[in-house]
Protein backbone atom coordinates (compact mmCIF):
# COMPACT_ATOMS: atom_id res chain seq x y z
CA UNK A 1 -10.41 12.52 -61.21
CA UNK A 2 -7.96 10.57 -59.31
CA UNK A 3 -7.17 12.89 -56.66
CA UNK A 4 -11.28 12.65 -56.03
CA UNK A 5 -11.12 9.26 -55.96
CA UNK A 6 -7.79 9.58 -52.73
CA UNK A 7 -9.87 12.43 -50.94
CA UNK A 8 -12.62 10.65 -50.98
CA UNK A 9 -10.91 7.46 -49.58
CA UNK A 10 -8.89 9.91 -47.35
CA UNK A 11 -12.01 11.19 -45.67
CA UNK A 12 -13.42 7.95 -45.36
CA UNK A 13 -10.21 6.50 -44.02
CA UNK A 14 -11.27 3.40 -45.83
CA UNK A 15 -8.58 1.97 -47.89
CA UNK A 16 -9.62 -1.26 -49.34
CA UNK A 17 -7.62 -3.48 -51.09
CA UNK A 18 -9.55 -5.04 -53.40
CA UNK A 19 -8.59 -8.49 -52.51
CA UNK A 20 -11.08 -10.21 -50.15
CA UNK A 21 -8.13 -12.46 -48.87
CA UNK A 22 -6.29 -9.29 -48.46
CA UNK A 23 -8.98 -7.52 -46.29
CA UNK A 24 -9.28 -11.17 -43.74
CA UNK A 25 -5.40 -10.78 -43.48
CA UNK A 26 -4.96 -7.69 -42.44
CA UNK A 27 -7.87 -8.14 -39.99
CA UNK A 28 -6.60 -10.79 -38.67
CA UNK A 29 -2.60 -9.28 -38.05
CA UNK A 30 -4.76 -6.95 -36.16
CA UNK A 31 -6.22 -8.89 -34.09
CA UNK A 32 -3.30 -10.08 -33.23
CA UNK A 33 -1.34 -7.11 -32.95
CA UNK A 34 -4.19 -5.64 -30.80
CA UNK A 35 -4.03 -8.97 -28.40
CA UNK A 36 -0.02 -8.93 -28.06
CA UNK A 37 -0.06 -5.52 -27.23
CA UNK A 38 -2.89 -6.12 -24.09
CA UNK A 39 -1.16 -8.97 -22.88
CA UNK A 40 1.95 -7.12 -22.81
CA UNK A 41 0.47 -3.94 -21.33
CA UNK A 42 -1.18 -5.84 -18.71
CA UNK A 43 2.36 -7.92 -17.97
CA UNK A 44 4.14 -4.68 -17.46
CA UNK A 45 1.22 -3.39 -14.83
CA UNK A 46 1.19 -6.49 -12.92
CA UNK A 47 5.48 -6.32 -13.26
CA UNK A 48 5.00 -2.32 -11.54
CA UNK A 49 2.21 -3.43 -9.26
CA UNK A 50 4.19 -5.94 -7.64
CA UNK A 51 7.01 -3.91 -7.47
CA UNK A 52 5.27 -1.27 -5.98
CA UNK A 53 3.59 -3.79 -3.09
CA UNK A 54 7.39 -5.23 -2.12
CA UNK A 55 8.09 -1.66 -1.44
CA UNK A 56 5.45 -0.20 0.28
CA UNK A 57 6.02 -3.76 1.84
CA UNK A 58 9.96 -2.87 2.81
CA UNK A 59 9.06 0.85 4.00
CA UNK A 60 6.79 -0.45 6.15
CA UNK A 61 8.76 -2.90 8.07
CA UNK A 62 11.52 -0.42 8.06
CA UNK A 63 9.24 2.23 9.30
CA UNK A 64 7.97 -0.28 12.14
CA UNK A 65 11.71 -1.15 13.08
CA UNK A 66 12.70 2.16 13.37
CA UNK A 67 9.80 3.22 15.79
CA UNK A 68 10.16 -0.41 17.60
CA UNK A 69 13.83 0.91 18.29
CA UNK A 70 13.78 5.06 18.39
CA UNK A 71 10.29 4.90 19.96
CA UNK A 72 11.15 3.13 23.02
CA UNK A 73 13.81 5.51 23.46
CA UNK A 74 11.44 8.68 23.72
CA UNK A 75 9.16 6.69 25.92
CA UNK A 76 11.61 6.22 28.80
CA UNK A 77 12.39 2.46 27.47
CA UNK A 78 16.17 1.58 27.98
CA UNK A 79 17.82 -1.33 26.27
CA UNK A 80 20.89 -2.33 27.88
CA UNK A 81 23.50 -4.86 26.09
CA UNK A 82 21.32 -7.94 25.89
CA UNK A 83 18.53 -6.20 23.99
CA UNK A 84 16.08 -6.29 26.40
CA UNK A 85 14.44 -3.37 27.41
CA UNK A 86 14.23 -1.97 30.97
CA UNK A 87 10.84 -0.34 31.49
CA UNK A 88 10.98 2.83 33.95
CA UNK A 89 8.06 4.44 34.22
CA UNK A 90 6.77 6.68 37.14
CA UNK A 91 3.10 6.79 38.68
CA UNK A 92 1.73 10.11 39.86
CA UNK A 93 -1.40 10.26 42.44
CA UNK A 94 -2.86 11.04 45.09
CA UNK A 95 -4.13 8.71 47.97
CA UNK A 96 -6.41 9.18 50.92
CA UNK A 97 -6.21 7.04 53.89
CA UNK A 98 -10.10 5.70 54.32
CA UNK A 99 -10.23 3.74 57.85
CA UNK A 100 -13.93 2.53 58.27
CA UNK A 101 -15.88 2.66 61.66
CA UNK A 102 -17.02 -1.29 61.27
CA UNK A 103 -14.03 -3.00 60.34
CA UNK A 104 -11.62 -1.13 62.74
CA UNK A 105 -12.86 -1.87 66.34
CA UNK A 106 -10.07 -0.38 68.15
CA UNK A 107 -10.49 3.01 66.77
CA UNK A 108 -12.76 4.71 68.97
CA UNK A 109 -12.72 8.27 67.86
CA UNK A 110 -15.22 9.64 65.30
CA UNK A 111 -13.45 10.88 61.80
């Protein structure tokens, strides 16, 4: 009869403990319990989460610094011992000489 009387509480997962004062205080522990154990979780995510932002922060000035410096380079920027960059760049085109018949008088011949 007493192993019944388990199983039956087993399956029920209900253990009670006959003591009303009993049954508040253990609710209440796990309230508590259940509360500290939030808190703390959600301390820990905002600890990673900041973490996380200083060093995506970092790795991206360091990525910007390193293409401020090696990117000039592959561009055709030169820095010389002051740190200033010299810019050479070269301009490709074509150009046609365009002489109108109104604004040059002197040219008499027909283009």
């Amino acid at each position: 009869m007493r192993a019944t009387i388990v199983n039956h509480q087993f399956r029920n997962r209900q253990f009670s403990a006959g003591n009303p004062l009993a049954n508040v205080l253990v609710v209440i522990v796990g309230i508590i319990v259940i509360s500290l154990s939030l808190a703390l979780g959600f301390v820990v995510f905002i600890g990673i989460a900041g973490f996380m932002l200083v060093m995506a922060a970092i790795i991206s000035v360091r990525a910007w610094w390193l293409n401020k410096r090696f990117g000039a380079r592959k561009a055709g920027q030169q820095t010389d011992k002051s740190g200033r960059q010299e810019i050479h760049r070269v301009i490709e085109g074509e150009y046609h000489e365009v002489r109108s018949r109104k604004s040059d008088p002197d040219n008499s011949q027909d283009l």
